[in-house]
C-alpha atoms as a PDB file:
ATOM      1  CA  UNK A   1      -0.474  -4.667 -13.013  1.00  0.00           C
ATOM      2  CA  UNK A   2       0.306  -1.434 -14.669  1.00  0.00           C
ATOM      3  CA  UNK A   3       2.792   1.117 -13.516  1.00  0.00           C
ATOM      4  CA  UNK A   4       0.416   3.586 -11.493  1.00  0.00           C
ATOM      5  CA  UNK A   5      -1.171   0.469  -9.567  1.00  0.00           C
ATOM      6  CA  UNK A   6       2.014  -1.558  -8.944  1.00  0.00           C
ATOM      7  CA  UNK A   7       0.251  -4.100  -7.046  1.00  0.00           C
ATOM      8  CA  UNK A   8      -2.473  -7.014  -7.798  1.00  0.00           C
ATOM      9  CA  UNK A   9      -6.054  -6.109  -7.239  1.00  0.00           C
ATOM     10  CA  UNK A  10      -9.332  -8.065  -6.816  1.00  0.00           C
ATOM     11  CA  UNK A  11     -12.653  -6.835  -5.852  1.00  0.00           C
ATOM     12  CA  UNK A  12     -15.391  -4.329  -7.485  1.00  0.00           C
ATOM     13  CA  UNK A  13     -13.849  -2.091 -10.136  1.00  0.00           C
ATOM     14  CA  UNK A  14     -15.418   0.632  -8.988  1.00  0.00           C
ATOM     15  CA  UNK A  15     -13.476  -0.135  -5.584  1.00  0.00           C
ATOM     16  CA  UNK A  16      -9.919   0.417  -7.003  1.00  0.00           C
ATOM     17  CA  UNK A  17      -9.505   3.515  -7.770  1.00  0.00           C
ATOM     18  CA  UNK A  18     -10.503   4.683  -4.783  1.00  0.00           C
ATOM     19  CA  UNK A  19      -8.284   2.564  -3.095  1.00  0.00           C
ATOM     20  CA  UNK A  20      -5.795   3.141  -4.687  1.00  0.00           C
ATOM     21  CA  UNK A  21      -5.820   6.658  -4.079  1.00  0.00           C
ATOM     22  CA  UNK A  22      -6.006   5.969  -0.341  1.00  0.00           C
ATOM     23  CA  UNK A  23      -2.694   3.836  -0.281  1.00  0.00           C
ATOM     24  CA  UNK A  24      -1.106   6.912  -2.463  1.00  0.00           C
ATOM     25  CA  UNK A  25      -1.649   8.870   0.866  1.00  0.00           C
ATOM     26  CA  UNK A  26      -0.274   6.484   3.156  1.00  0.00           C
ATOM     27  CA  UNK A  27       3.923   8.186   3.664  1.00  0.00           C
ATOM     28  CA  UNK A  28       6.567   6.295   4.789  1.00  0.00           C
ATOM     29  CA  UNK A  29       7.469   8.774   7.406  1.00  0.00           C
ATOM     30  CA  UNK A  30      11.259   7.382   7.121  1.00  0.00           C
ATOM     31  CA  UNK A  31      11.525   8.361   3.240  1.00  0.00           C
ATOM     32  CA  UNK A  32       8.330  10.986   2.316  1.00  0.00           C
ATOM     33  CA  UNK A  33       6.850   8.840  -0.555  1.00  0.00           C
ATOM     34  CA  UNK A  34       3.836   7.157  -0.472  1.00  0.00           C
ATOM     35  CA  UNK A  35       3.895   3.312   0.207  1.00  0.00           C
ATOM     36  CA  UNK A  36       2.607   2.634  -3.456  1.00  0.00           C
ATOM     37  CA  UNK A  37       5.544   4.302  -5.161  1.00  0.00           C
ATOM     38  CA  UNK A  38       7.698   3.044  -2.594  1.00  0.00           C
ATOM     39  CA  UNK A  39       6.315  -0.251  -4.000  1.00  0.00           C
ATOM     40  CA  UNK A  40       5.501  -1.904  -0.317  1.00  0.00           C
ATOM     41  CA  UNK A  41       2.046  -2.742  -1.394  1.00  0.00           C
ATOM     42  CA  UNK A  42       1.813  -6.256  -2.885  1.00  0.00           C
ATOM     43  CA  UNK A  43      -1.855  -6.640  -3.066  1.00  0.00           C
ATOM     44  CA  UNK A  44      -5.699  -5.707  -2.370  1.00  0.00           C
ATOM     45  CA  UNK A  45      -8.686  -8.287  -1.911  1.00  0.00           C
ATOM     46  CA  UNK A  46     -11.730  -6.795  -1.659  1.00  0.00           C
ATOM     47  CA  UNK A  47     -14.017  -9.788  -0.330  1.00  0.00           C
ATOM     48  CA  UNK A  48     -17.562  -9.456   1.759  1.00  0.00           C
ATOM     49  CA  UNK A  49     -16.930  -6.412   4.187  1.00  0.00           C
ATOM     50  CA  UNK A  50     -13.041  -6.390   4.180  1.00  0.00           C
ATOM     51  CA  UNK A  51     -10.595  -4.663   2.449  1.00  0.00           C
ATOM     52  CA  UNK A  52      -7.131  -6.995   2.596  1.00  0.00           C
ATOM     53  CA  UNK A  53      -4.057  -5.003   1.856  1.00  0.00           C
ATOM     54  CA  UNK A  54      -0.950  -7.041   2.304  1.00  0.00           C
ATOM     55  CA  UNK A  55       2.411  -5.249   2.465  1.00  0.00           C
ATOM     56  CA  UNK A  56       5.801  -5.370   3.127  1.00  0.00           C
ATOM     57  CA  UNK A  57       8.626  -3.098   4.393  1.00  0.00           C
ATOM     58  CA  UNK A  58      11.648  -2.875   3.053  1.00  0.00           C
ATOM     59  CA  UNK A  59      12.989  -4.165   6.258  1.00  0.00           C
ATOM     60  CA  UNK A  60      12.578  -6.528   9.144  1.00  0.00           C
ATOM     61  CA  UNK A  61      13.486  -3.562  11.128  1.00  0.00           C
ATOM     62  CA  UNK A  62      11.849  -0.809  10.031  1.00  0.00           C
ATOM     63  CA  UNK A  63      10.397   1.154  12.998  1.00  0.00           C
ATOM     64  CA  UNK A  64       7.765   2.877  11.630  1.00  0.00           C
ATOM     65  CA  UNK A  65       5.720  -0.675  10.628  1.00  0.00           C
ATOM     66  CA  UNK A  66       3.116   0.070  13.328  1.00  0.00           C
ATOM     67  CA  UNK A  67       2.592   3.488  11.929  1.00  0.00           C
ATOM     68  CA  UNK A  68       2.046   2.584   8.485  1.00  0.00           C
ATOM     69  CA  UNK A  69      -0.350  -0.685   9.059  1.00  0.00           C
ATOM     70  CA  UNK A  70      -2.466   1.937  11.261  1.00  0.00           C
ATOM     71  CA  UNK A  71      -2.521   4.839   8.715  1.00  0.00           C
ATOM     72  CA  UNK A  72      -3.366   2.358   6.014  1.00  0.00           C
ATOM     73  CA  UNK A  73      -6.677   1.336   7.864  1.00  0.00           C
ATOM     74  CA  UNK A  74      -7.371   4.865   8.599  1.00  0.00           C
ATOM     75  CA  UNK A  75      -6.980   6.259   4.919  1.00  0.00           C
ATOM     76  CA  UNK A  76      -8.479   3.024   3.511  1.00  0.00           C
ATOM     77  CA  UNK A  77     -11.727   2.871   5.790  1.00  0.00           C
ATOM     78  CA  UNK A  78     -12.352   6.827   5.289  1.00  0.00           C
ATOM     79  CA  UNK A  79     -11.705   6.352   1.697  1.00  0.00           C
ATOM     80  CA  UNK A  80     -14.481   3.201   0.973  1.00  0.00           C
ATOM     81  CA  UNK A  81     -17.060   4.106   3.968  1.00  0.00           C
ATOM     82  CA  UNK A  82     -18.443   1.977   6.454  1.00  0.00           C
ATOM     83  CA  UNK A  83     -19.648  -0.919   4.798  1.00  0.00           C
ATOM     84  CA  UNK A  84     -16.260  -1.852   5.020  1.00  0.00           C
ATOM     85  CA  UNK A  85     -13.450  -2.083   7.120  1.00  0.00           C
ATOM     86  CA  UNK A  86      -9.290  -2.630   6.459  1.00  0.00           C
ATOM     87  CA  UNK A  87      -7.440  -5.725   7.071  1.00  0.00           C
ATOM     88  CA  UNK A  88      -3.593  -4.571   6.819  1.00  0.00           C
ATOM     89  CA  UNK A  89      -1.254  -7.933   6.870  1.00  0.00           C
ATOM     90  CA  UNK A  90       2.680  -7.452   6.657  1.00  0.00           C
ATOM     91  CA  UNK A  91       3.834 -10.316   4.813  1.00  0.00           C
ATOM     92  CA  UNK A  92       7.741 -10.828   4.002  1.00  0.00           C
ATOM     93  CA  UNK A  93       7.330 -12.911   0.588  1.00  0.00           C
ATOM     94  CA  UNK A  94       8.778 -11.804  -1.882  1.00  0.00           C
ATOM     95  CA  UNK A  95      11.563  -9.562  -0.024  1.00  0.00           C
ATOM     96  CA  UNK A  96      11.349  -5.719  -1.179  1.00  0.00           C
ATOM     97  CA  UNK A  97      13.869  -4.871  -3.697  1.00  0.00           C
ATOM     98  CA  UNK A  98      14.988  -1.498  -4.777  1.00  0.00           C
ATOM     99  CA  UNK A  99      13.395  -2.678  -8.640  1.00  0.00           C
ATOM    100  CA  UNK A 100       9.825  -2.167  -7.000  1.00  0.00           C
ATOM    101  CA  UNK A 101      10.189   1.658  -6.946  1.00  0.00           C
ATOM    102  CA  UNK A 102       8.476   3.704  -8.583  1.00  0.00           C
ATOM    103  CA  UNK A 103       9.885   6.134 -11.712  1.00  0.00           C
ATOM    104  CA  UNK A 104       8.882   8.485  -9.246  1.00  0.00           C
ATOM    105  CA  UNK A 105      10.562   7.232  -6.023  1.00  0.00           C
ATOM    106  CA  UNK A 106      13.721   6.313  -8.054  1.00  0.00           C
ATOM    107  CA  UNK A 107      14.129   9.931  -9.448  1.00  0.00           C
ATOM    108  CA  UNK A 108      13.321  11.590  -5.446  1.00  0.00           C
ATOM    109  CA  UNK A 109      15.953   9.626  -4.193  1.00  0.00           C
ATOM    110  CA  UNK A 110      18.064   9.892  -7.083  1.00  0.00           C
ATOM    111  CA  UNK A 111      18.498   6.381  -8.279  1.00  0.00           C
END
């Protein structure tokens, strides 16, 4: 996992990019970073027609959970067309920790 991806991958290289760059414009409306600096993406399976992000918030709590699974599916599925379509599952292993930031997010919020 290197520091731009921050989260495992599996499926078609030519897939991840792209992908990637559809999770970078998924915002945390509570914070205004994206939820891959933010580090609340653990992972991306890309198997058959589905697109399985699993994610996490960085708490039980957090209100705008609804908002982000949707947007997720939205930027993912206009991102990688119509052959496939977005699974987004909020998982709660391992717990978010302030370490999975970003450089980026940790100098925004000035950590």
């Amino acid at each position: 996992m290197t520091e731009e991806q921050r989260y495992t991958y599996e499926g078609p290289e030519e897939l991840a990019g792209t992908i990637l760059e559809a999770l970078k414009g998924v915002v945390d409306p509570e914070i205004s970073i994206n939820i891959v600096d933010v580090g609340l993406v653990y992972g991306v399976a890309v198997r058959g027609d589905t697109v399985h992000v699993e994610v996490t918030m960085t708490s039980a709590a957090c209100p705008v959970a609804d908002v982000i699974l949707e947007d997720i599916g939205f930027q993912v599925d206009a991102a990688v067309g119509p052959r496939y379509h977005t699974q987004a599952e909020l998982v709660w292993e391992p717990p978010w920790s302030p370490e999975r930031l970003s450089e980026r997010a940790r100098r925004f919020m000035g950590w």
